[in-house]
N, C-alpha and C. Protein backbone atom coordinates (compact mmCIF):
# COMPACT_ATOMS: atom_id res chain seq x y z
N UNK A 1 56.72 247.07 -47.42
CA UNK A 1 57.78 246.34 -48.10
C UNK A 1 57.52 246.27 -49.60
N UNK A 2 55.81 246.12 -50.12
CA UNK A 2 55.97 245.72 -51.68
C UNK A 2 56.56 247.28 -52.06
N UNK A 3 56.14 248.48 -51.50
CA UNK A 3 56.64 249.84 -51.77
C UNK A 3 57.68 250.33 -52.22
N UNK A 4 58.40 249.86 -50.74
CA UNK A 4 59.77 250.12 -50.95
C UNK A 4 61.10 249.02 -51.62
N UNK A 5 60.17 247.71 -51.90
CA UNK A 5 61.53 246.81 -52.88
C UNK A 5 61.05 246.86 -54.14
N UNK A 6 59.78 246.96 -53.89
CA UNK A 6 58.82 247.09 -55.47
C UNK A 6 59.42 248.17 -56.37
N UNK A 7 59.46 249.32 -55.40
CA UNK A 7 59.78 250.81 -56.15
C UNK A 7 61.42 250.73 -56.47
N UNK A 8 62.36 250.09 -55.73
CA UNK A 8 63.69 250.03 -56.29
C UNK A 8 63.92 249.12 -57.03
N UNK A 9 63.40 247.85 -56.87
CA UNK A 9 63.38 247.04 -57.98
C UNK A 9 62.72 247.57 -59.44
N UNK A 10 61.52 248.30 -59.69
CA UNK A 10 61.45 248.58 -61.01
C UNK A 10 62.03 250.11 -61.48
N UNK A 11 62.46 250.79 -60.39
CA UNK A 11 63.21 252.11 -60.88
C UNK A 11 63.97 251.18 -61.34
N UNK A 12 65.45 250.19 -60.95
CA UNK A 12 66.43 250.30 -61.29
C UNK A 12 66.70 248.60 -62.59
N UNK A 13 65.27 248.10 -62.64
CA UNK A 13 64.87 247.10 -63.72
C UNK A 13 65.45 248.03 -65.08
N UNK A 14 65.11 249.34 -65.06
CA UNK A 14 64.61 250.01 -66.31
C UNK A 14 65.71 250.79 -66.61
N UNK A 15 66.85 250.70 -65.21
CA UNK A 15 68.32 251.26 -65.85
C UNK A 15 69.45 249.88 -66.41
N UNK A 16 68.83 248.59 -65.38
CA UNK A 16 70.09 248.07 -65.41
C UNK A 16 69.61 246.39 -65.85
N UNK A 17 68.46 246.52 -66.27
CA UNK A 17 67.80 245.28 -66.53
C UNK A 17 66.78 244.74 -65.24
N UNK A 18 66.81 243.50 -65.27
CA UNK A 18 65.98 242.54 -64.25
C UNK A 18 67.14 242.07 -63.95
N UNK A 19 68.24 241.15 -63.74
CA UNK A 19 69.46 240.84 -63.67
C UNK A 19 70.23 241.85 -62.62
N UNK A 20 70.18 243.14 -63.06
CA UNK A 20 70.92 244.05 -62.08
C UNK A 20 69.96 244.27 -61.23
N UNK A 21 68.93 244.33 -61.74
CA UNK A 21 67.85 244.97 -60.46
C UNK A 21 68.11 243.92 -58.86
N UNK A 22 67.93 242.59 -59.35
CA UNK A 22 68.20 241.55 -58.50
C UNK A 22 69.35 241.69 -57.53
N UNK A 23 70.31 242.14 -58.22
CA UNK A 23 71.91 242.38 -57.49
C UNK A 23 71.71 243.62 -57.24
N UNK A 24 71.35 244.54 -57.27
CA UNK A 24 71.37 245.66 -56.21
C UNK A 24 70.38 245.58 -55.30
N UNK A 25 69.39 244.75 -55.04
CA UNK A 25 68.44 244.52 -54.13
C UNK A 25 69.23 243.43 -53.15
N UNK A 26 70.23 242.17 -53.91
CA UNK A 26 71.30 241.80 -53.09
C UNK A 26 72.49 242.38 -52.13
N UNK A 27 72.77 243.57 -52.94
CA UNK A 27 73.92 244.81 -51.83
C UNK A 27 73.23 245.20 -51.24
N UNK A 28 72.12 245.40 -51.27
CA UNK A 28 70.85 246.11 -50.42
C UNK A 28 71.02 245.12 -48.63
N UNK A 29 70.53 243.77 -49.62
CA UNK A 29 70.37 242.87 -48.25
C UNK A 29 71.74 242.30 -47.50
N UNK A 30 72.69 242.72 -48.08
CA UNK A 30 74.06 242.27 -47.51
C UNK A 30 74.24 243.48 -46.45
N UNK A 31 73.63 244.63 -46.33
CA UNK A 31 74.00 245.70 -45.30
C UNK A 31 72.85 245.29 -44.10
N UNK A 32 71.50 244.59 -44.31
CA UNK A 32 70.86 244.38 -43.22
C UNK A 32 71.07 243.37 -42.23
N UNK A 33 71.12 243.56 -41.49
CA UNK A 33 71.24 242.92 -39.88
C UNK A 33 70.28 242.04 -39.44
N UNK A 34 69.23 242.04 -39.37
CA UNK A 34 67.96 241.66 -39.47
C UNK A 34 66.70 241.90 -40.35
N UNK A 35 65.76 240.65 -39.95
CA UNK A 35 64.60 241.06 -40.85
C UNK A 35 63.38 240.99 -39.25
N UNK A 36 63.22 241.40 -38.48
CA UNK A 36 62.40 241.47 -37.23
C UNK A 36 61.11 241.08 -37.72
N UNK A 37 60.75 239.61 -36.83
CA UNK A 37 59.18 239.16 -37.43
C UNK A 37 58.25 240.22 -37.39
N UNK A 38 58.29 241.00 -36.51
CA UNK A 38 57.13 242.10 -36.09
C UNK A 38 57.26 243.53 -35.78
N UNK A 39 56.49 244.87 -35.82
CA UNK A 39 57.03 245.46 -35.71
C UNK A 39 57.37 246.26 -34.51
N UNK A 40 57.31 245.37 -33.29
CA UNK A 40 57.26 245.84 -31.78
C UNK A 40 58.55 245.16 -31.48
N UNK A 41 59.54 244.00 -32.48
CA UNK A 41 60.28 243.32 -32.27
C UNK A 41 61.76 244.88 -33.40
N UNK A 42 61.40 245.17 -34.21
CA UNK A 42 61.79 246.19 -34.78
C UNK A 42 62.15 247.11 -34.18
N UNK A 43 60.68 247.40 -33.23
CA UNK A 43 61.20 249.34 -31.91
C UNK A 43 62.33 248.68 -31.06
N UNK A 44 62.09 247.21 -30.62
CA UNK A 44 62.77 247.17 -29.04
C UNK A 44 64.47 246.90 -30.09
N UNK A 45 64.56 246.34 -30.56
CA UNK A 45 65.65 245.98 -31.39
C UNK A 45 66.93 247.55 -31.63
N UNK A 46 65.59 248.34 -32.24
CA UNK A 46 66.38 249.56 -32.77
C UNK A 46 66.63 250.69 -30.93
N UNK A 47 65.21 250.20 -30.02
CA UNK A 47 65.90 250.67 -29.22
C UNK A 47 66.97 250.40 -28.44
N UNK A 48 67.23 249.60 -28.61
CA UNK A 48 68.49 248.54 -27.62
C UNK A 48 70.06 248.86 -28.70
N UNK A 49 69.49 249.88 -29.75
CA UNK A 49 71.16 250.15 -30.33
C UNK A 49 71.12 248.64 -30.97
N UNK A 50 70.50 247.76 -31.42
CA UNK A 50 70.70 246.33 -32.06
C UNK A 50 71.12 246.87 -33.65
N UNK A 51 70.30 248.18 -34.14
CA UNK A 51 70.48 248.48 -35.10
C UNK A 51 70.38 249.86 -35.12
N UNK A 52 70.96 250.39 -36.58
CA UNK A 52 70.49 251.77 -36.43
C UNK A 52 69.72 252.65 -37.30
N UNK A 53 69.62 251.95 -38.50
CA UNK A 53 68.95 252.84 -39.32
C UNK A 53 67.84 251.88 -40.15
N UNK A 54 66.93 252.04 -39.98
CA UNK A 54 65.66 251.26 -40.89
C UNK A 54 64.49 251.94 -41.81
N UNK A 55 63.85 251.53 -42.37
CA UNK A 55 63.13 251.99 -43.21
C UNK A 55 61.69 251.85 -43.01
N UNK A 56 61.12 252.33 -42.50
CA UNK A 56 59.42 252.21 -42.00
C UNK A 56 58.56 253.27 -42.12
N UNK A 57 57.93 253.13 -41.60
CA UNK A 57 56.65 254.49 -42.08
C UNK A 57 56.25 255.93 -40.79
N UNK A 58 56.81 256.90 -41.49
CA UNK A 58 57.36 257.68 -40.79
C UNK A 58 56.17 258.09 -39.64
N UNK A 59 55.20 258.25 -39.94
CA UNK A 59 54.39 258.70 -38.12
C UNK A 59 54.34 257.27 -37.17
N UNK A 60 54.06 256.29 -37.66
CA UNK A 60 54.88 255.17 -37.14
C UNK A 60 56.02 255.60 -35.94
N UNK A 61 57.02 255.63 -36.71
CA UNK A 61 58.14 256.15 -35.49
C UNK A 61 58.26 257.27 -34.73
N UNK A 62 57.06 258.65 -35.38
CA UNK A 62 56.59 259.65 -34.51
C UNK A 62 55.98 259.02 -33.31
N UNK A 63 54.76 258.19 -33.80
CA UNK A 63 54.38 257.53 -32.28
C UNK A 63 55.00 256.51 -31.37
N UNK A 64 55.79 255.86 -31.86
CA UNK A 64 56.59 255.28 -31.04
C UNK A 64 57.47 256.11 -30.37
N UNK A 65 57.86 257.17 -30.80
CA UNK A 65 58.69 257.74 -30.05
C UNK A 65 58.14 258.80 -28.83
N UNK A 66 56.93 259.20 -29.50
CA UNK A 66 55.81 259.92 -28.26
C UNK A 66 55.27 259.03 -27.08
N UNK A 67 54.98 258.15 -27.42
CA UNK A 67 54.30 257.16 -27.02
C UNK A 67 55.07 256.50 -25.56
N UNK A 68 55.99 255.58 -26.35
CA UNK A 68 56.78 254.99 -25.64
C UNK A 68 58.04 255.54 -25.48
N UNK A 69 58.49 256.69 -25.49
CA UNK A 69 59.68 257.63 -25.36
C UNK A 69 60.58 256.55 -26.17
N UNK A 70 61.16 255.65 -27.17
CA UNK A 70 62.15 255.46 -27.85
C UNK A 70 63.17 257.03 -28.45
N UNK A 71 64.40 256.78 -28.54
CA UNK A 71 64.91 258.07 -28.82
C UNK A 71 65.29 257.53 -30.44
N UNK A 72 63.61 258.24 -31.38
CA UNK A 72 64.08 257.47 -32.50
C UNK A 72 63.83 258.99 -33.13
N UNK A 73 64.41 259.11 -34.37
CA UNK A 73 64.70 260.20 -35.58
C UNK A 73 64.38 259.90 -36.78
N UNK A 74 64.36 260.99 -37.80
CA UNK A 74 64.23 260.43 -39.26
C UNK A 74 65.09 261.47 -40.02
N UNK A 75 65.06 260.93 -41.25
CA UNK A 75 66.23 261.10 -42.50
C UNK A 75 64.87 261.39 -43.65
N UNK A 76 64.11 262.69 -43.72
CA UNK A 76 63.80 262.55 -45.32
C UNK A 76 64.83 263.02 -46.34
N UNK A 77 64.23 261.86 -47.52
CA UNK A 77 65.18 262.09 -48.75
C UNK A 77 64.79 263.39 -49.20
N UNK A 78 65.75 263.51 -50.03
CA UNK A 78 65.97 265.17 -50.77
C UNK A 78 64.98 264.92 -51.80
N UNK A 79 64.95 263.82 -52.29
CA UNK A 79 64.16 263.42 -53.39
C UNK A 79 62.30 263.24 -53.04
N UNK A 80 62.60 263.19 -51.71
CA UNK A 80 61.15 262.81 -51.38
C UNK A 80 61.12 261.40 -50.93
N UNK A 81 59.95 261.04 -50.29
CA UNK A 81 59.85 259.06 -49.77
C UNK A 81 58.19 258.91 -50.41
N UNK A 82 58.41 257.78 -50.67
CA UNK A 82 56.81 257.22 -51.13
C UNK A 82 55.98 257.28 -50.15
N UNK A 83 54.88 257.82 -50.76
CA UNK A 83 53.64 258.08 -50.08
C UNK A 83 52.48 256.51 -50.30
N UNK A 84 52.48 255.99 -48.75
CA UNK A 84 51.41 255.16 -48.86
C UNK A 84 49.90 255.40 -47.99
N UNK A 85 48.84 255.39 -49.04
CA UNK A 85 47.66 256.14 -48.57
C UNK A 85 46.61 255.04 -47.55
N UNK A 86 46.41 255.34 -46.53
CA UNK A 86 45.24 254.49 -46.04
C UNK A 86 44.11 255.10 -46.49
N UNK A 87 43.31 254.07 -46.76
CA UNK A 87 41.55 254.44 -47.29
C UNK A 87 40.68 254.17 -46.43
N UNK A 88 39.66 254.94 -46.58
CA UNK A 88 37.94 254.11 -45.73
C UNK A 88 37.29 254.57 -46.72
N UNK A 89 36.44 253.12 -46.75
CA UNK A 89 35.74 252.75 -47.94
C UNK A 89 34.32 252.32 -47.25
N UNK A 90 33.15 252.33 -48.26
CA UNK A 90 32.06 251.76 -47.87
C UNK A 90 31.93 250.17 -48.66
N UNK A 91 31.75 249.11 -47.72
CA UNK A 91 31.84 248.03 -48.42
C UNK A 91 30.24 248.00 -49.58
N UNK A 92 30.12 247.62 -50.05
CA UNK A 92 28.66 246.95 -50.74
C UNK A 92 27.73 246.45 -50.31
N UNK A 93 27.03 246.91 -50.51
CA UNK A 93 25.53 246.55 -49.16
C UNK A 93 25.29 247.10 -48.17
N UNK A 94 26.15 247.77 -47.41
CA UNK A 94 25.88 248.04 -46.44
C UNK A 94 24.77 247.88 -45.50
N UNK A 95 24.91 247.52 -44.49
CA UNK A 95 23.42 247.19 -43.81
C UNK A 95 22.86 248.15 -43.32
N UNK A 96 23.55 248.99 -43.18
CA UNK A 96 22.91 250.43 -42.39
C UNK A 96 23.89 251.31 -43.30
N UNK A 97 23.46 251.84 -44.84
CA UNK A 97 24.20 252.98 -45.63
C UNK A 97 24.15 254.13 -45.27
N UNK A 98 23.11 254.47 -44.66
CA UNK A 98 23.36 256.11 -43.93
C UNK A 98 24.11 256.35 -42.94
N UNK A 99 24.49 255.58 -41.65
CA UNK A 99 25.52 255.58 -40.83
C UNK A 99 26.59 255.55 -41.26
N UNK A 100 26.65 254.54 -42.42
CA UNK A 100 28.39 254.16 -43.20
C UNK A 100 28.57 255.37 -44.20
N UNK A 101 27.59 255.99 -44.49
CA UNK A 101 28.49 257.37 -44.80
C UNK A 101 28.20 258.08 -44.12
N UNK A 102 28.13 258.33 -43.26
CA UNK A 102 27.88 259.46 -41.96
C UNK A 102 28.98 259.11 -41.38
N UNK A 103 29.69 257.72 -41.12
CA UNK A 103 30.71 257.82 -40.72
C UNK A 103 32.20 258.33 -41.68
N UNK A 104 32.13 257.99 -42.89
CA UNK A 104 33.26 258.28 -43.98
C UNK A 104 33.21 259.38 -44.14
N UNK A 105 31.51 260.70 -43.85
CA UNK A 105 32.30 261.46 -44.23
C UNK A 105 32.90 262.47 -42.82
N UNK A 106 32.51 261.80 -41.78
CA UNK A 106 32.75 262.55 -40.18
C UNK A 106 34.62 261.95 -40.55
N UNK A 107 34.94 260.79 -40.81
CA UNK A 107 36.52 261.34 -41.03
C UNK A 107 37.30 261.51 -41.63
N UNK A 108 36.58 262.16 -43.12
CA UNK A 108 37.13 262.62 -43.85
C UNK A 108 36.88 264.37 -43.66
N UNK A 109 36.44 264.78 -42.54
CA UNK A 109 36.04 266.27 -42.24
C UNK A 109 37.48 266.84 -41.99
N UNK A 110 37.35 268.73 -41.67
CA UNK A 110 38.64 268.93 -41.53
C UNK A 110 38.69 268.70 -39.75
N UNK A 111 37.92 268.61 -39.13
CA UNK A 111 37.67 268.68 -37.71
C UNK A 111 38.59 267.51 -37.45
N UNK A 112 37.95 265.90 -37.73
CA UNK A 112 38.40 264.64 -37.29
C UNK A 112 39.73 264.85 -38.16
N UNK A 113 40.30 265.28 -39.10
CA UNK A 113 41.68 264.88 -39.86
C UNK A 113 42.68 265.60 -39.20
N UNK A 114 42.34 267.26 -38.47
CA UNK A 114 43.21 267.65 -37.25
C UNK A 114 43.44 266.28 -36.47
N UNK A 115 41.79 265.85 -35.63
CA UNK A 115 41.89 265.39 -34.63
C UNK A 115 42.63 264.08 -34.90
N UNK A 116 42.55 263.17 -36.30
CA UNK A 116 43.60 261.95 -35.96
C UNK A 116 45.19 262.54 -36.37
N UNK A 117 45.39 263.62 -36.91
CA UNK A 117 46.98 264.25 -36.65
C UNK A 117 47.21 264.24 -35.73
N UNK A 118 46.34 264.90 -34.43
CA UNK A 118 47.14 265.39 -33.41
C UNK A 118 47.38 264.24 -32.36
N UNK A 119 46.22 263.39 -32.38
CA UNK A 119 46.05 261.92 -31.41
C UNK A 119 46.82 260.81 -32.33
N UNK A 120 46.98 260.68 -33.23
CA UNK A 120 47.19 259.30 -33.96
C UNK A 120 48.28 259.18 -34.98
N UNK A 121 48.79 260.73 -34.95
CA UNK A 121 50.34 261.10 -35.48
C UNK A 121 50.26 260.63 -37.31
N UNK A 122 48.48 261.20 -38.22
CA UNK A 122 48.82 260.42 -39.30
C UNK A 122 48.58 261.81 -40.33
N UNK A 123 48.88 261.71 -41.36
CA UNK A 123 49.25 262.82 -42.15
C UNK A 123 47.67 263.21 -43.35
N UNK A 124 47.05 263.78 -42.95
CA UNK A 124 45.67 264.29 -43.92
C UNK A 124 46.37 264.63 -45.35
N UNK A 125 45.52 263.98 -46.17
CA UNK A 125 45.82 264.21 -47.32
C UNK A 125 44.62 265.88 -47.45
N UNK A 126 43.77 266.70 -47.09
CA UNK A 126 43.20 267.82 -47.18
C UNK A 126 44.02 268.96 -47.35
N UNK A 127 44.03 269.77 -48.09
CA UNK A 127 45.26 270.80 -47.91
C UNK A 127 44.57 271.96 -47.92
N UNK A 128 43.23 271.64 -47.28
CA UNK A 128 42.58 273.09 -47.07
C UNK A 128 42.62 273.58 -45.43
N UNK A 129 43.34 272.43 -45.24
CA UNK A 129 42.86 272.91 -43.24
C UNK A 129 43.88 273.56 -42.62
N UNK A 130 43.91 274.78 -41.53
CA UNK A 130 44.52 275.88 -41.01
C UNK A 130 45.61 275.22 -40.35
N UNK A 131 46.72 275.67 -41.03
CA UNK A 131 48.03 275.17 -40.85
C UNK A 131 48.11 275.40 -39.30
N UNK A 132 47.55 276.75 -38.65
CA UNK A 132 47.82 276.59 -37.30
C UNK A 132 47.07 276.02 -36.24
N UNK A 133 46.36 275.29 -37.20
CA UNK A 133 45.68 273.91 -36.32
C UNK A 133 45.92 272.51 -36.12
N UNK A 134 47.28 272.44 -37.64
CA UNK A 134 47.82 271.05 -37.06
C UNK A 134 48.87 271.34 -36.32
N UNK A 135 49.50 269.68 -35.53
CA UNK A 135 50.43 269.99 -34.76
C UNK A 135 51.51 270.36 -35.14
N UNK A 136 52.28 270.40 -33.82
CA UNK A 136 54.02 270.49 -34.60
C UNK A 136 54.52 269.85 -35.21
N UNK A 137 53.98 268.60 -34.74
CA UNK A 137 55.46 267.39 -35.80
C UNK A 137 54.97 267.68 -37.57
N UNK A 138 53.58 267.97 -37.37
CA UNK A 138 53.30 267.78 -38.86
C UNK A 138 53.47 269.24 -39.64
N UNK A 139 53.87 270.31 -39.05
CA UNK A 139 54.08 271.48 -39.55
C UNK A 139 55.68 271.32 -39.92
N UNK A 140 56.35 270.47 -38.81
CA UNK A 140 57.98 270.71 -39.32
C UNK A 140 58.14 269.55 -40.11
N UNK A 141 57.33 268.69 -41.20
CA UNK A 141 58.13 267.22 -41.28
C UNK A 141 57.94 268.13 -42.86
N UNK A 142 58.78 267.94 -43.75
CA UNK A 142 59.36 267.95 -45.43
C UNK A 142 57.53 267.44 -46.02
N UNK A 143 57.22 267.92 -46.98
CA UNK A 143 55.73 266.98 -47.87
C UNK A 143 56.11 267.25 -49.21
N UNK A 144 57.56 266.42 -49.18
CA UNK A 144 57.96 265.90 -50.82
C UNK A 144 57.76 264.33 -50.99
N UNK A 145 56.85 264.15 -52.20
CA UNK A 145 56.62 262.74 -51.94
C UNK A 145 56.99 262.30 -53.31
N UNK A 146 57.80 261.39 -53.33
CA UNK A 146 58.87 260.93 -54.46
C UNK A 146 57.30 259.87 -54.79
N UNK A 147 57.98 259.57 -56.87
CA UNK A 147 57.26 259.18 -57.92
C UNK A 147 57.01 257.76 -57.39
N UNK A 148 55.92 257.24 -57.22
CA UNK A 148 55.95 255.31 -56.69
C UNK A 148 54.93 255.04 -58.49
N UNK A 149 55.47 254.05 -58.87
CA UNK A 149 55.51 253.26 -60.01
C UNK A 149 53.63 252.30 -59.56
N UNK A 150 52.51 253.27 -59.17
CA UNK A 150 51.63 252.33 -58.62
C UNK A 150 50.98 251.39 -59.94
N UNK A 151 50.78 251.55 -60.71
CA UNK A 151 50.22 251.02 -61.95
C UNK A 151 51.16 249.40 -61.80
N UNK A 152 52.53 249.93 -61.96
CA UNK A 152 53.37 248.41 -61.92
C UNK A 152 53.35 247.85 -60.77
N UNK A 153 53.47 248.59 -59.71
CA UNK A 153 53.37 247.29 -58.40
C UNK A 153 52.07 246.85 -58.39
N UNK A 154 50.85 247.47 -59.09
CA UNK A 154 49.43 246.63 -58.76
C UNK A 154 49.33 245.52 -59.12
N UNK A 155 50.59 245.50 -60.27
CA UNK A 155 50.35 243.92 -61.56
C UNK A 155 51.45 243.38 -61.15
N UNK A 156 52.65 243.86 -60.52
CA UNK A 156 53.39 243.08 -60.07
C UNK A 156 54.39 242.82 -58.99
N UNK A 157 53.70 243.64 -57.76
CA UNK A 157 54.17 243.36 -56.62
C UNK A 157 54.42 242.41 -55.96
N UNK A 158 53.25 241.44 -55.84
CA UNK A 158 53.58 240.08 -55.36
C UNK A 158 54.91 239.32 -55.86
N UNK A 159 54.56 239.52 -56.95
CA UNK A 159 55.73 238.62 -57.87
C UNK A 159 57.28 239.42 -57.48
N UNK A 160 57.23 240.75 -57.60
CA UNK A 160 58.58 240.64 -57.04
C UNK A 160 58.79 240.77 -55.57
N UNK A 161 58.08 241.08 -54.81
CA UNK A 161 58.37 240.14 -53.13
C UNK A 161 58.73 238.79 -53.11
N UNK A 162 58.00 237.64 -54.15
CA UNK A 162 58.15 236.33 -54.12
C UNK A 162 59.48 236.10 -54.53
N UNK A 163 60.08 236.79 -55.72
CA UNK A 163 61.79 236.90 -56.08
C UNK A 163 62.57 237.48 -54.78
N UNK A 164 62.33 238.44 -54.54
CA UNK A 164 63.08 239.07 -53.31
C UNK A 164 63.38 238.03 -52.27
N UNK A 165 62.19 237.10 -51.94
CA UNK A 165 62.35 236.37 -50.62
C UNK A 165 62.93 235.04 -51.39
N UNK A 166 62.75 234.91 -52.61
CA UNK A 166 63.58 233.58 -53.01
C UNK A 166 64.66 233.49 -53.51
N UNK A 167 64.98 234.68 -54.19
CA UNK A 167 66.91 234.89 -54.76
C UNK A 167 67.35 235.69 -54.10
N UNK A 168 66.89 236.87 -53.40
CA UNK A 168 67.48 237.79 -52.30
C UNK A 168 67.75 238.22 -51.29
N UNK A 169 66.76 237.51 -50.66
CA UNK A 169 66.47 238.03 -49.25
C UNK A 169 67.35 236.37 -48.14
N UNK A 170 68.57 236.74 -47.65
CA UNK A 170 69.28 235.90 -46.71
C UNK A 170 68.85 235.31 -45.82
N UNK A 171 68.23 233.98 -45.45
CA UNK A 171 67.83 233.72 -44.00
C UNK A 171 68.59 234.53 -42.94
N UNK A 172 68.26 234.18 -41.88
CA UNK A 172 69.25 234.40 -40.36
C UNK A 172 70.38 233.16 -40.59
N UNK A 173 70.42 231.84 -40.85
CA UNK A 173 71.45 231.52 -40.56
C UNK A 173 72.37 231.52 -41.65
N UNK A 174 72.42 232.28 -42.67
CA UNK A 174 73.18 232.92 -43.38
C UNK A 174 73.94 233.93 -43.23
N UNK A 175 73.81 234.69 -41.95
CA UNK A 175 73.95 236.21 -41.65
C UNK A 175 75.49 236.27 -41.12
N UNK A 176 76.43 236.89 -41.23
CA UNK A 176 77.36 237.33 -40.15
C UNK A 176 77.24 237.11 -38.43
N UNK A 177 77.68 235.95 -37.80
CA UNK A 177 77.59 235.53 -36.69
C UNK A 177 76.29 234.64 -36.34
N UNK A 178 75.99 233.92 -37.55
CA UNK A 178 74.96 233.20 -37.25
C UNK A 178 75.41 232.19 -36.74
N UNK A 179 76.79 231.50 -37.48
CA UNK A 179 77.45 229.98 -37.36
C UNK A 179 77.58 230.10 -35.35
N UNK A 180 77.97 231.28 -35.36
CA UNK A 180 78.81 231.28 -34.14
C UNK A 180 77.43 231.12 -33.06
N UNK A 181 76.73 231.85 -33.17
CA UNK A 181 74.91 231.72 -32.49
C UNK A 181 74.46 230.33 -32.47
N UNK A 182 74.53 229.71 -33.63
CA UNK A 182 73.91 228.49 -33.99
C UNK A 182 74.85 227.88 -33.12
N UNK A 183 76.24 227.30 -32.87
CA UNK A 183 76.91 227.23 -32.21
C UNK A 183 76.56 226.87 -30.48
N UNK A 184 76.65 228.18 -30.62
CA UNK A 184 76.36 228.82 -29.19
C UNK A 184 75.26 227.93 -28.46
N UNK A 185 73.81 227.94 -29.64
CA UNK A 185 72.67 227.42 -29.09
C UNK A 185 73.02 225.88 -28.81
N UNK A 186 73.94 225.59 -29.65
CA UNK A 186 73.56 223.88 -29.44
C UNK A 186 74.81 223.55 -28.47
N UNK A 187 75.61 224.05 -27.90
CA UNK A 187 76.66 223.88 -26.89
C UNK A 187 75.34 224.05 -25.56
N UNK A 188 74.84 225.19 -25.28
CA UNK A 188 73.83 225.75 -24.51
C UNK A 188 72.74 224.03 -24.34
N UNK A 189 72.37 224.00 -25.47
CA UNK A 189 70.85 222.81 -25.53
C UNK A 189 71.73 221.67 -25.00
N UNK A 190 72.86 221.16 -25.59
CA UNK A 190 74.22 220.06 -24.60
C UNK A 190 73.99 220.28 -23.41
N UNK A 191 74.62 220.90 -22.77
CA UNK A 191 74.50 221.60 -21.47
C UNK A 191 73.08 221.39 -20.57
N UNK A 192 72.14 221.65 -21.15
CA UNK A 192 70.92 221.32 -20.38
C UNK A 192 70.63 220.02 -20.46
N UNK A 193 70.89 219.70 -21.73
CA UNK A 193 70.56 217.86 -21.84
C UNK A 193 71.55 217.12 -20.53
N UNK A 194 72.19 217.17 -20.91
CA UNK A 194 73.22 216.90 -19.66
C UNK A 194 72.97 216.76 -18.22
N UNK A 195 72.46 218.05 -17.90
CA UNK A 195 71.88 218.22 -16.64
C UNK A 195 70.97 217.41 -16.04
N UNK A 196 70.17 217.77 -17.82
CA UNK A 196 68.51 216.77 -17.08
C UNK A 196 68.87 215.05 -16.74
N UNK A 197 70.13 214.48 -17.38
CA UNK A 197 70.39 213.26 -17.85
C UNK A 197 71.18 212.96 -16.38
N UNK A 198 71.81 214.02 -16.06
CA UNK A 198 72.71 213.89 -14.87
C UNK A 198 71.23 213.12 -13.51
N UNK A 199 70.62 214.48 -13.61
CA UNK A 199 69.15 214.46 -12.85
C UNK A 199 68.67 213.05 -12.79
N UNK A 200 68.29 212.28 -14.01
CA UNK A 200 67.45 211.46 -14.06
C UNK A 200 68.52 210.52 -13.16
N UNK A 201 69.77 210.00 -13.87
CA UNK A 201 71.04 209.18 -13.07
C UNK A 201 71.08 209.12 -11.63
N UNK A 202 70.55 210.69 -10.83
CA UNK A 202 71.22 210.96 -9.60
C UNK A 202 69.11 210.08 -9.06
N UNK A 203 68.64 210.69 -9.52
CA UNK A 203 67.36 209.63 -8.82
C UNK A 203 67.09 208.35 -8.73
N UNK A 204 67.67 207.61 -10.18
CA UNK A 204 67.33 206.45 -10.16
C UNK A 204 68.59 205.56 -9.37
N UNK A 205 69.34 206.44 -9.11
CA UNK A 205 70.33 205.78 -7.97
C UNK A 205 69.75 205.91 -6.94
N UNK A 206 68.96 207.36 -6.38
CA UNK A 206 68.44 207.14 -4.96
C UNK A 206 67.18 205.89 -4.87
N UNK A 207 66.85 206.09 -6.08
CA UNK A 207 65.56 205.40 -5.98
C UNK A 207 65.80 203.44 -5.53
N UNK A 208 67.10 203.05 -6.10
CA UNK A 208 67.64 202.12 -6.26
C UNK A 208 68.08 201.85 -4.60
């Protein structure tokens, strides 16, 4: 998320101000449907047709879709999508430093970077290893990776997530058919109160 609101918020800071940036990150959030707490609440959502098009991290939805057969697809841009890198790092100190790089550099080899492509659906940054050794998905997917602004989101990502979720980003009961849900729930919660109240009435008469 800091990636992808970070990166449209300061591409379009620098065409249209801070002011516009805000309001097109607002038309942004007026087309979403949801914000799904999690991202297993996201697959079942998008698989159930709840929604249809989202923005997440593309071997992500390779494995969900291998995995758990979801019938999910992707859209790369013409322009390319931001590239976000996972690292392994050796912390400081290490208690045992020869294992901890014996392990960083066993997966940073070309052997293990096939082997987590082909098991773990994730994309090697190495561009020395035999194309006909990775798999398919990763031989047919586009490797245009559009400009990400990292210098500015390092100094100020937080800060604009914290705007996003405080001038932009809509609760749920703000949403299109929330009133009617909200509604719904408390006719529903009536209804049970009722029951239980009926319940308690119908005992303390027998009891009587």
């Amino acid at each position: 998320m800091k990636t992808f609101i970070g990166t449209v918020f300061l591409r379009e800071r620098e065409r249209v101000g801070e002011a516009g940036a805000l309001e097109i990150l607002r038309r942004l959030d007026r087309n979403v449907k949801d914000y799904p707490a999690s991202p297993t609440l996201l697959f079942q959502k998008l698989g159930r047709g709840e929604g249809l098009v989202t923005v997440w991290g593309l071997t992500d939805m390779i494995f969900q879709k291998a995995e758990y057969g979801y019938d999910f697809g992707f859209v790369f841009p013409d322009e390319g999508a931001p590239e976000i890198v996972d690292c392994v790092a050796i912390v400081k100190s290490p208690r045992d430093p020869a294992a901890a790089i014996a392990f960083v550099e066993h997966v940073g080899s070309a052997a293990a970077s096939v082997e987590i492509a082909r098991d773990y659906f994730r994309i090697p940054l190495r561009t020395d290893l035999d194309p006909e050794a990775l798999p398919d998905w990763l031989r047919d997917i586009p490797r245009k990776f559009a400009a990400v602004p990292r210098d500015a989101l390092a100094r100020e990502g937080e800060a604009i997530l914290a705007a996003w979720d405080r001038d932009v980003k809509r609760r749920s009961s703000a949403r299109p058919g929330a009133i009617t849900l909200s509604v719904a729930a408390v006719v529903l919660l009536a209804a049970i109160a009722g029951r239980a109240r009926r319940r308690v009435r119908v005992r303390r008469h027998a009891a009587a």
